[in-house]
PDB file of N, CA and C in Angstrom:
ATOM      1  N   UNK A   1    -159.284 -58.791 -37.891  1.00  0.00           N
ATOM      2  CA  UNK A   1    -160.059 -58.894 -39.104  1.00  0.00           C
ATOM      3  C   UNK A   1    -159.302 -58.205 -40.227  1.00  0.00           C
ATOM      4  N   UNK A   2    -159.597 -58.817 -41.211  1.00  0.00           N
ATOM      5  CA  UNK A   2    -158.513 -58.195 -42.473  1.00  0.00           C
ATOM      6  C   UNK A   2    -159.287 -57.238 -43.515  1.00  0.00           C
ATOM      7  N   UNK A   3    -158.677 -56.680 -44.329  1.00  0.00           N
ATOM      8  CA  UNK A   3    -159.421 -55.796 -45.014  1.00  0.00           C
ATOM      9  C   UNK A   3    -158.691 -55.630 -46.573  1.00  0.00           C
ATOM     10  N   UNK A   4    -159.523 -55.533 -47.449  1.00  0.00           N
ATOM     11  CA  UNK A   4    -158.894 -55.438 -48.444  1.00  0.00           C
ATOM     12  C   UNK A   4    -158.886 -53.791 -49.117  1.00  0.00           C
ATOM     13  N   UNK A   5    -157.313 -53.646 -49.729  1.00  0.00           N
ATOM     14  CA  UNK A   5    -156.695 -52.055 -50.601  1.00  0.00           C
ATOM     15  C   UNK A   5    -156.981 -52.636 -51.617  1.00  0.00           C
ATOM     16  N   UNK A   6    -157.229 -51.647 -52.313  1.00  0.00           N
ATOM     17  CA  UNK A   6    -156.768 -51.484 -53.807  1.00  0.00           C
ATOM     18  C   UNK A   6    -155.785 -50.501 -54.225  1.00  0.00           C
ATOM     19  N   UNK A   7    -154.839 -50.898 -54.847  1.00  0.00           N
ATOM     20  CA  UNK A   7    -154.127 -50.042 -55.164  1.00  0.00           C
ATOM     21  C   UNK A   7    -153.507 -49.947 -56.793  1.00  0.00           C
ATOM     22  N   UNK A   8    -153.130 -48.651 -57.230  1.00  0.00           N
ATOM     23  CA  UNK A   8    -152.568 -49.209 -58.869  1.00  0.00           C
ATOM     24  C   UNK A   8    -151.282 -49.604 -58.866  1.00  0.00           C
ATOM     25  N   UNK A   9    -151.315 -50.078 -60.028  1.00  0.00           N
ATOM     26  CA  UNK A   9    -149.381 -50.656 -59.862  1.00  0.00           C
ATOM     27  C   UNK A   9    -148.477 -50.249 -59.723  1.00  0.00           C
ATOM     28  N   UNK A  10    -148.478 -48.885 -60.160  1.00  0.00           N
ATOM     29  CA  UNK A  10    -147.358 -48.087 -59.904  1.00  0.00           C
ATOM     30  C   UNK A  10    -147.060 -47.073 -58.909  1.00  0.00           C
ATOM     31  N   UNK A  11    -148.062 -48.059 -57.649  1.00  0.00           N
ATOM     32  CA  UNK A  11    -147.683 -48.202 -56.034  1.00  0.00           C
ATOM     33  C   UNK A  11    -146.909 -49.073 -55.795  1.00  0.00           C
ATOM     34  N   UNK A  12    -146.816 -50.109 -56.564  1.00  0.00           N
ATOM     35  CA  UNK A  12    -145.875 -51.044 -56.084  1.00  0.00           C
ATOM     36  C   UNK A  12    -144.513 -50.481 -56.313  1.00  0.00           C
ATOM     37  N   UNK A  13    -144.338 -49.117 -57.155  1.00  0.00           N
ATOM     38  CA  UNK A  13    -142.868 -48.735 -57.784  1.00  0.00           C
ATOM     39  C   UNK A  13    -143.119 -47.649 -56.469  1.00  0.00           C
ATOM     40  N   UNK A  14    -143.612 -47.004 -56.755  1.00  0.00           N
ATOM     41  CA  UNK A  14    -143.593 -45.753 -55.963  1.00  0.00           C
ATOM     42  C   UNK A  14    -143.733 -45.568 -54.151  1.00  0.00           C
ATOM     43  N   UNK A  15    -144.747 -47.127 -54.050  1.00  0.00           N
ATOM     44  CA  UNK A  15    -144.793 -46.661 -52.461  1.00  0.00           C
ATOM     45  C   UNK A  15    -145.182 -48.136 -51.570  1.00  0.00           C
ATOM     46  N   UNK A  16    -143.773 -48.243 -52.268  1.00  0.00           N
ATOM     47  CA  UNK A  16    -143.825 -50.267 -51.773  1.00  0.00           C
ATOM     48  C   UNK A  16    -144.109 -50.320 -50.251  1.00  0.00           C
ATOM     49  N   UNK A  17    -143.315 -49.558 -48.936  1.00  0.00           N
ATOM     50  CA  UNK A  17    -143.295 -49.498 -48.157  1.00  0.00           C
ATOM     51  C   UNK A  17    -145.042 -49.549 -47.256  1.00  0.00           C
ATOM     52  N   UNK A  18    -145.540 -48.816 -48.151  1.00  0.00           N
ATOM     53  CA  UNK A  18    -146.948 -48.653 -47.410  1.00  0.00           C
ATOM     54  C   UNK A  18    -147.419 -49.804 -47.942  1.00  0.00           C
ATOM     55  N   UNK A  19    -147.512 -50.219 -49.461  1.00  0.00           N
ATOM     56  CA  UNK A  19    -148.180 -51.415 -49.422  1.00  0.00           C
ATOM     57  C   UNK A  19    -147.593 -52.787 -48.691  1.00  0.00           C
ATOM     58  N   UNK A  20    -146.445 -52.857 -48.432  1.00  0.00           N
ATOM     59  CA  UNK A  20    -145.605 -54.043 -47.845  1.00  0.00           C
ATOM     60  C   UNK A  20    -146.380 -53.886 -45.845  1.00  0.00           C
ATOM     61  N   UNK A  21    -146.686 -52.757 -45.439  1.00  0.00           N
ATOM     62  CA  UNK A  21    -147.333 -52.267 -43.957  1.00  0.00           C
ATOM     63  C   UNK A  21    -148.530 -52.517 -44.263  1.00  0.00           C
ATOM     64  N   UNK A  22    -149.327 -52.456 -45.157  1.00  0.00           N
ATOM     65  CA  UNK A  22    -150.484 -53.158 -45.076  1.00  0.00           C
ATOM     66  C   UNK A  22    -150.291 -54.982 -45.279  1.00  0.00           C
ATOM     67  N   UNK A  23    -149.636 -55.265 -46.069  1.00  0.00           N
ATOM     68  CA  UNK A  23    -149.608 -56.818 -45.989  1.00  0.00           C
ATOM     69  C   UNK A  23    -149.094 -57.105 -44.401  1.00  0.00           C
ATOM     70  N   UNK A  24    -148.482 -56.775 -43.612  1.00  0.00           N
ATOM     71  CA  UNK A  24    -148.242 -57.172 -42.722  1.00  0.00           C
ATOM     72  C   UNK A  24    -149.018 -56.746 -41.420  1.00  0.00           C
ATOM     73  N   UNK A  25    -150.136 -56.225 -41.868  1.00  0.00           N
ATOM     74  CA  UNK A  25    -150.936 -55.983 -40.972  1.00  0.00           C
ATOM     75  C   UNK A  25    -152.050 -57.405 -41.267  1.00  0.00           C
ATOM     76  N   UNK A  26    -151.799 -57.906 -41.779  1.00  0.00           N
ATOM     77  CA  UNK A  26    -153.039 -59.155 -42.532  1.00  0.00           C
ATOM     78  C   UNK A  26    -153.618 -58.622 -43.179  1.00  0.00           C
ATOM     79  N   UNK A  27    -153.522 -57.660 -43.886  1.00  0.00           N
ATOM     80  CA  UNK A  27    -154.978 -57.318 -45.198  1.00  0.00           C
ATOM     81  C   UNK A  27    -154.072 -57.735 -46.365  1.00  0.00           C
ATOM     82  N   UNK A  28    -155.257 -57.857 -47.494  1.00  0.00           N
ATOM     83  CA  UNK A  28    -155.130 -58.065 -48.895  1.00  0.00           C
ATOM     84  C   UNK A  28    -154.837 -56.757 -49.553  1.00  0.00           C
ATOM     85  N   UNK A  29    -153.967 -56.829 -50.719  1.00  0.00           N
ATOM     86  CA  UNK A  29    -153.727 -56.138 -51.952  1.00  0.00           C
ATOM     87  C   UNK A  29    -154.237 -56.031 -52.914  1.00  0.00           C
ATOM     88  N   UNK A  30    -155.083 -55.557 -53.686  1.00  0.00           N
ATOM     89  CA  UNK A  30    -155.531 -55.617 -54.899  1.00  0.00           C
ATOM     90  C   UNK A  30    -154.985 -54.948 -56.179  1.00  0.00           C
ATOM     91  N   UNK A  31    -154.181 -55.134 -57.179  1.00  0.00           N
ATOM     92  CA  UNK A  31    -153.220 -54.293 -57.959  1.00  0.00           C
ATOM     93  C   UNK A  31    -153.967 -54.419 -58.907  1.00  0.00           C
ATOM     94  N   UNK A  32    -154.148 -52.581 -59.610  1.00  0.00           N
ATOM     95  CA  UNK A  32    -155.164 -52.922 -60.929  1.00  0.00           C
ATOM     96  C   UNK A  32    -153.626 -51.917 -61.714  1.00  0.00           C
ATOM     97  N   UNK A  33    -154.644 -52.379 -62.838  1.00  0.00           N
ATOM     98  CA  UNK A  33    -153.729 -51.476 -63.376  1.00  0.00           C
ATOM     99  C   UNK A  33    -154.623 -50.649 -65.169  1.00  0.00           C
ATOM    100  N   UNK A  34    -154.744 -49.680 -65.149  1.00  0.00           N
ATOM    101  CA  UNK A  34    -155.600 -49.029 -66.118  1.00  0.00           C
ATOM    102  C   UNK A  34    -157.001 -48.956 -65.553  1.00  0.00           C
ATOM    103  N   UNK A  35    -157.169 -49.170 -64.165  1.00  0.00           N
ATOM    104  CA  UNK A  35    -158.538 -49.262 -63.748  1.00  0.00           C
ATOM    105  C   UNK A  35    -158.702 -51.326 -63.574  1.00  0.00           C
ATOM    106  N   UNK A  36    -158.484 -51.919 -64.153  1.00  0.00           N
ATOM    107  CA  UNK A  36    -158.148 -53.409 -64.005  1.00  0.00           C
ATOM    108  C   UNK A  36    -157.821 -54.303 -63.118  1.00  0.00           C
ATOM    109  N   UNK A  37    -158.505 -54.614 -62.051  1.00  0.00           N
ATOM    110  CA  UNK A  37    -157.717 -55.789 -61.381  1.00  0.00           C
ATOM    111  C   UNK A  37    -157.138 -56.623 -62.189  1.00  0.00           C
ATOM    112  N   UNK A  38    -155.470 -56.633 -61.522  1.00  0.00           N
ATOM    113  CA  UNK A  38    -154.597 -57.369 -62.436  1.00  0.00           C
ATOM    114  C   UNK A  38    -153.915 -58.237 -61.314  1.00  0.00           C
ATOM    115  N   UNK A  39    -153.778 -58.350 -59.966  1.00  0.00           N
ATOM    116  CA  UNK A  39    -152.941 -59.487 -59.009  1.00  0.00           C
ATOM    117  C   UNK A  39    -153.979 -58.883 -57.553  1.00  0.00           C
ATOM    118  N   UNK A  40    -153.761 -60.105 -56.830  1.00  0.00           N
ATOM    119  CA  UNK A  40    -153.785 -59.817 -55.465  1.00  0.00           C
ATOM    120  C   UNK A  40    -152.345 -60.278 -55.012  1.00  0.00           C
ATOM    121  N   UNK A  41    -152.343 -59.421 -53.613  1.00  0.00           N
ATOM    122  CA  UNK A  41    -150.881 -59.262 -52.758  1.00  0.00           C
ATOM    123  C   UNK A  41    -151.593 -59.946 -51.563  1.00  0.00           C
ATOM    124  N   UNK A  42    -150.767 -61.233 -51.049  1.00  0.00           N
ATOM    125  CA  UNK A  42    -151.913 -61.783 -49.776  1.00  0.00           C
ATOM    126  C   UNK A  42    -150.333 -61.909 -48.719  1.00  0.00           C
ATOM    127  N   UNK A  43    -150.955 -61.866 -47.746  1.00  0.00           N
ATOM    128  CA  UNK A  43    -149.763 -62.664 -46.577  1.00  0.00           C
ATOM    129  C   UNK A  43    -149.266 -63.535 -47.035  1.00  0.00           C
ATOM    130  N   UNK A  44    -147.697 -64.299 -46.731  1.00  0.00           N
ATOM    131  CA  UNK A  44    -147.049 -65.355 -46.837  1.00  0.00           C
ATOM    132  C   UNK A  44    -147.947 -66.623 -45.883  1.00  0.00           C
ATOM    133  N   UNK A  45    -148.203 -66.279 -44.932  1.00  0.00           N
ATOM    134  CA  UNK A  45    -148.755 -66.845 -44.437  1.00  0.00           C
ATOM    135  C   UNK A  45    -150.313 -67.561 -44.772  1.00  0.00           C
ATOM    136  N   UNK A  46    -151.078 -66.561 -44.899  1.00  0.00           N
ATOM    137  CA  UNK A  46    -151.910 -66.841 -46.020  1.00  0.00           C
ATOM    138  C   UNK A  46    -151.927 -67.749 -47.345  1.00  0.00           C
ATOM    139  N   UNK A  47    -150.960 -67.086 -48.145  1.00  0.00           N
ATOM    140  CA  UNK A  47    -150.703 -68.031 -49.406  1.00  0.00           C
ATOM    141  C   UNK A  47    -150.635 -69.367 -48.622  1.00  0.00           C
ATOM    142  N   UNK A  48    -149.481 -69.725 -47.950  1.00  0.00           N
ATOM    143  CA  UNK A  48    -149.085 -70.926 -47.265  1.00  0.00           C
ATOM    144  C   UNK A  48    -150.130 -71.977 -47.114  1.00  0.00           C
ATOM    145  N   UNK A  49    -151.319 -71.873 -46.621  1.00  0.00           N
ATOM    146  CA  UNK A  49    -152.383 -71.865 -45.912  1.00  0.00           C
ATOM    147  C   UNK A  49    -153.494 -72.587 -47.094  1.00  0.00           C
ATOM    148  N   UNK A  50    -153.612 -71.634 -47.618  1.00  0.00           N
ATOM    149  CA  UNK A  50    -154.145 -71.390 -49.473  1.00  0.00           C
ATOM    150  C   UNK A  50    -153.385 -72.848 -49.809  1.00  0.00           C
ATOM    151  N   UNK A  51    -151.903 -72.789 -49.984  1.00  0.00           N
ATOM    152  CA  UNK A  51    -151.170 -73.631 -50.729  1.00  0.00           C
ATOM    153  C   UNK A  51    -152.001 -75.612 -50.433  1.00  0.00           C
ATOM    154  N   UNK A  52    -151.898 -75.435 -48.902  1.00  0.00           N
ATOM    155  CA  UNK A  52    -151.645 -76.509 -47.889  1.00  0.00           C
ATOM    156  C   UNK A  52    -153.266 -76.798 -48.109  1.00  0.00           C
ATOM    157  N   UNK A  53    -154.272 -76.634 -48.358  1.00  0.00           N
ATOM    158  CA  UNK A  53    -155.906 -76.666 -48.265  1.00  0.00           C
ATOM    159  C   UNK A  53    -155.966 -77.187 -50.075  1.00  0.00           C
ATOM    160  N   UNK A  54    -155.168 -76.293 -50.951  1.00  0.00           N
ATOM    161  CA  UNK A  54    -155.120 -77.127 -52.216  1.00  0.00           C
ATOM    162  C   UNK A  54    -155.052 -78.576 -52.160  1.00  0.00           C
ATOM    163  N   UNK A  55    -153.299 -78.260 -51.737  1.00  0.00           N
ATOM    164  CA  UNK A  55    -152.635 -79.884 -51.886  1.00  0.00           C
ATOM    165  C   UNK A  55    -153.533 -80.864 -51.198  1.00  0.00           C
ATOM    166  N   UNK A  56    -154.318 -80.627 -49.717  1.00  0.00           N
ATOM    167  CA  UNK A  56    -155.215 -81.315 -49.629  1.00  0.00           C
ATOM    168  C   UNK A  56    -156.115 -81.691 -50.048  1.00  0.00           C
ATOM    169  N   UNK A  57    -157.071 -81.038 -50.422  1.00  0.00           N
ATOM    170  CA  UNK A  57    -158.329 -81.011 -51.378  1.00  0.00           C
ATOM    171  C   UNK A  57    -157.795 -82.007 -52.670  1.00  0.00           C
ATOM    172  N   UNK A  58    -157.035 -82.009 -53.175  1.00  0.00           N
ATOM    173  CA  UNK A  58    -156.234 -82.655 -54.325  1.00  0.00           C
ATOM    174  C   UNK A  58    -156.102 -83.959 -53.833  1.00  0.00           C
ATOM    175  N   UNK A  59    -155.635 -84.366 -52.671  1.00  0.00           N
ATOM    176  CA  UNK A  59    -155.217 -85.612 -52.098  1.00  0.00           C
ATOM    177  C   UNK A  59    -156.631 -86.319 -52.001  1.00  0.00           C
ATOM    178  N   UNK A  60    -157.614 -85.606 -51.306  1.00  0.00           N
ATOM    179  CA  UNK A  60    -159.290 -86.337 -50.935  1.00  0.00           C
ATOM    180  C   UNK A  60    -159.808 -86.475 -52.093  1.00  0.00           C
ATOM    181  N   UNK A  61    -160.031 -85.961 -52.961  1.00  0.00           N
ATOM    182  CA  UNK A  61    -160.057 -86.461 -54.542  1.00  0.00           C
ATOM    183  C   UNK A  61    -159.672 -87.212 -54.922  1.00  0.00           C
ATOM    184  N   UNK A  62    -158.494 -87.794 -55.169  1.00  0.00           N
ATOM    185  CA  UNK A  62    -157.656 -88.863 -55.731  1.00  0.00           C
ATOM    186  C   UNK A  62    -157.974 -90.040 -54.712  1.00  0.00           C
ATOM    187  N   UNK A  63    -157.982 -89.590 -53.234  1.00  0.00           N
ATOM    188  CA  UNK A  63    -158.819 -90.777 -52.778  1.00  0.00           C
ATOM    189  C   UNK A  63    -159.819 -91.340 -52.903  1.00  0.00           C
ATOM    190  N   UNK A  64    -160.450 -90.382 -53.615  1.00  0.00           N
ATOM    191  CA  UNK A  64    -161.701 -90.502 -53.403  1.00  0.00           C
ATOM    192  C   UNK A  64    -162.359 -91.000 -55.078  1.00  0.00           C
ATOM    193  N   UNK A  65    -161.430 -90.903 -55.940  1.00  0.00           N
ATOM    194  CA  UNK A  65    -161.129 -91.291 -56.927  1.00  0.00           C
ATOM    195  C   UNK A  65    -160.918 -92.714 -56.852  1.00  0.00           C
ATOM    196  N   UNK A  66    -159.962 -93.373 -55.908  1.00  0.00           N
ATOM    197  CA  UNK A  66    -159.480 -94.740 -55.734  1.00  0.00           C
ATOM    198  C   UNK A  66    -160.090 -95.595 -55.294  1.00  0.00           C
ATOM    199  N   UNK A  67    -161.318 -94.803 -54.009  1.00  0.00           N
ATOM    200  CA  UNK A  67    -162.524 -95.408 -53.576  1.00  0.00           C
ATOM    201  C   UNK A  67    -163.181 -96.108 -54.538  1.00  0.00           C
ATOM    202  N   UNK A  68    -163.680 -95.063 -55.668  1.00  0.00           N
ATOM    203  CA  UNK A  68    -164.669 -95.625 -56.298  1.00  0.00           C
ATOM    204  C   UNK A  68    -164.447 -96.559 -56.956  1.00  0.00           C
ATOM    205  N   UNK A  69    -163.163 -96.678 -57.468  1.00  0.00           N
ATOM    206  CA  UNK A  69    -162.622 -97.545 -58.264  1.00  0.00           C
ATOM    207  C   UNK A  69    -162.668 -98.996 -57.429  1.00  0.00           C
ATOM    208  N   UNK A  70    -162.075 -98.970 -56.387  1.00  0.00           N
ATOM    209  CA  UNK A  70    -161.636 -99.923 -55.347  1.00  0.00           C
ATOM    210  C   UNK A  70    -163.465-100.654 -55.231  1.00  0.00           C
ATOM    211  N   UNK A  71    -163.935 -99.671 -55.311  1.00  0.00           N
ATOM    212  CA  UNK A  71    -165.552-100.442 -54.784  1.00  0.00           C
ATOM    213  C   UNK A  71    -166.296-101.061 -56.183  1.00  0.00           C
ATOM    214  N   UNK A  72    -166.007-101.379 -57.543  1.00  0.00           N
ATOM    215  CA  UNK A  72    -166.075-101.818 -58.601  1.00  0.00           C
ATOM    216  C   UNK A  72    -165.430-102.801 -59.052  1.00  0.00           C
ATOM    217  N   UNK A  73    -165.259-103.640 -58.866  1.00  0.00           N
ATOM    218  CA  UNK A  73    -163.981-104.911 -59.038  1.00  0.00           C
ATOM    219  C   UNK A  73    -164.276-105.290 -60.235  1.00  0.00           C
ATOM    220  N   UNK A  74    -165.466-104.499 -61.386  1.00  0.00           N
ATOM    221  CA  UNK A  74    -165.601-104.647 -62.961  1.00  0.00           C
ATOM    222  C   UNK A  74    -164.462-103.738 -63.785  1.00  0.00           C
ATOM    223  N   UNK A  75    -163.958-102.738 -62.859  1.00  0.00           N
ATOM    224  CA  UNK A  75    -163.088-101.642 -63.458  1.00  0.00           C
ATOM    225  C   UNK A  75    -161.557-102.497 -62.976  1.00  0.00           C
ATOM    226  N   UNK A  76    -161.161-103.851 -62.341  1.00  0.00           N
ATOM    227  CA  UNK A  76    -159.998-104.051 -61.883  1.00  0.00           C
ATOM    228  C   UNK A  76    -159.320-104.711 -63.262  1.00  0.00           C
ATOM    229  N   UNK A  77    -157.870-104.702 -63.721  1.00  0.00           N
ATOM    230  CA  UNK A  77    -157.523-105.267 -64.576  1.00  0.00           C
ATOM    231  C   UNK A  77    -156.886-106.370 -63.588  1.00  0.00           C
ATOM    232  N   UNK A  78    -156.780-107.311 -64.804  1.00  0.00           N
ATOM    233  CA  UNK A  78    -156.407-109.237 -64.119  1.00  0.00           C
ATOM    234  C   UNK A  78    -155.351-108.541 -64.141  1.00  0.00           C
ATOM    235  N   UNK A  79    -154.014-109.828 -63.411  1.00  0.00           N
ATOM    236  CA  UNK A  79    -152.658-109.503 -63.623  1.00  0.00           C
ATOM    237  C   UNK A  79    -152.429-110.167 -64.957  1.00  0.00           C
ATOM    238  N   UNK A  80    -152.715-110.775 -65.227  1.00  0.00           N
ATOM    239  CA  UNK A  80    -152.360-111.180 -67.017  1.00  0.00           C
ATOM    240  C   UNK A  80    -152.424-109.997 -68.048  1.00  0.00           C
ATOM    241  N   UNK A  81    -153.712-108.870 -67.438  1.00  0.00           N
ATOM    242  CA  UNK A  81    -154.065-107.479 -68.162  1.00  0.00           C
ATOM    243  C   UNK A  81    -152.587-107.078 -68.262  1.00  0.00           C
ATOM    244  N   UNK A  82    -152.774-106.660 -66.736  1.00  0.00           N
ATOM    245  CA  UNK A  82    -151.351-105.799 -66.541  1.00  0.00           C
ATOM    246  C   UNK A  82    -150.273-106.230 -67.291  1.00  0.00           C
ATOM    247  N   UNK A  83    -149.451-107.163 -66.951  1.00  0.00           N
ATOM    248  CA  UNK A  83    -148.522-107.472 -67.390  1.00  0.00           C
ATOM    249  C   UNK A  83    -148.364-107.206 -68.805  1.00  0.00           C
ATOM    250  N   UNK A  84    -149.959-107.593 -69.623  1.00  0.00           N
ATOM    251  CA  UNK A  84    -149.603-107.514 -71.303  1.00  0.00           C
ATOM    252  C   UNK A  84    -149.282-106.057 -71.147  1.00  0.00           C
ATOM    253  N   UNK A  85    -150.251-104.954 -70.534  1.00  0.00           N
ATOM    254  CA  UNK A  85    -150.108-103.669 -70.711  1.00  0.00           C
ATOM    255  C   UNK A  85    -148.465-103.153 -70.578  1.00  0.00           C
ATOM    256  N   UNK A  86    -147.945-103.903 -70.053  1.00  0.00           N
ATOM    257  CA  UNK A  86    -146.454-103.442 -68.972  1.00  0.00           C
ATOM    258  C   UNK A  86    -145.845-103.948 -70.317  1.00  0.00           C
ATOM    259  N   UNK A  87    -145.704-105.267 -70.993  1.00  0.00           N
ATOM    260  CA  UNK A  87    -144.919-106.150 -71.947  1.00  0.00           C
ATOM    261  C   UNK A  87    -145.535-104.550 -72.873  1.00  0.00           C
ATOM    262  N   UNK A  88    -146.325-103.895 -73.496  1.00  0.00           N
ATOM    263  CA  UNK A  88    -146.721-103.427 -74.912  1.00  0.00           C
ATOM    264  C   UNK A  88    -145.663-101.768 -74.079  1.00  0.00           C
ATOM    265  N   UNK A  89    -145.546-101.658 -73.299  1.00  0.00           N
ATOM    266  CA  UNK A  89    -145.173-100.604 -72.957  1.00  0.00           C
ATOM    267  C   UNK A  89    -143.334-100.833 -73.064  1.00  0.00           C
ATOM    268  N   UNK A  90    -142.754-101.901 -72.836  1.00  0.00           N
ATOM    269  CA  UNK A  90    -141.241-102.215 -72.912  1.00  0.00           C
ATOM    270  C   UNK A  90    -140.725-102.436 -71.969  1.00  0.00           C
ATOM    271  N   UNK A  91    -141.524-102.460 -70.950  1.00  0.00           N
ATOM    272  CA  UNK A  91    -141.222-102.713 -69.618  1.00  0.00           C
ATOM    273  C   UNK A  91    -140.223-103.981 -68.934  1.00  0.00           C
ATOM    274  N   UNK A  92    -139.982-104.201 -67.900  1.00  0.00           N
ATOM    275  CA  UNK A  92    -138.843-105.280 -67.588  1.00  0.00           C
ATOM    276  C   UNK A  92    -139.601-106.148 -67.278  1.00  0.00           C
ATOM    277  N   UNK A  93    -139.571-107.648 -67.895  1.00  0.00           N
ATOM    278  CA  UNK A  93    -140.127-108.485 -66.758  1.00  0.00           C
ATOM    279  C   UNK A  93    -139.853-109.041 -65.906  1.00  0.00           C
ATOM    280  N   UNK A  94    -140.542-109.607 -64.674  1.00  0.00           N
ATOM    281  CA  UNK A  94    -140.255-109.743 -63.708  1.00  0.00           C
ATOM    282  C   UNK A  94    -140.327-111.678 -63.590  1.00  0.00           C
TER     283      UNK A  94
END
């Protein structure tokens, strides 16, 4: 189970070592600074994780975006649309 520090910033100058032993124990960082939360310090692993659940979440959206579209055939442009759109844009024709 992880746990979250707080620490001020000028732990990160002064006493990197202990905060770098807590990140690698799995807990969180909290860096304030003037009294301020100003960053969290998370695992690499973590972030990673974080990163990979974005990019997904992002992907089921846009699908899910395409769905709706796909299920409306009032929102489809003709290919005659397209093409003018493609010709006003400078596009190559085909």
């Amino acid at each position: 189970m992880f746990s979250t520090h707080v620490k001020a910033v000028r732990d990160l100058r002064n006493n990197y070592p202990e905060i770098a032993t807590i990140i690698k124990e799995r807990n969180n960082v909290i860096i304030t600074n003037n009294g301020k939360s100003e960053a969290v310090i998370i695992p690499y692993e973590d972030f990673s994780k974080y990163e990979e659940y974005l990019h997904i979440r992002y992907v089921k959206e846009k699908l899910a975006e395409a769905e709706a579209i796909a299920d409306n055939p009032d929102e489809w442009s003709s290919t005659d649309e397209l093409f003018k759109e493609w010709d006003s844009w400078g596009a190559v024709k085909l």
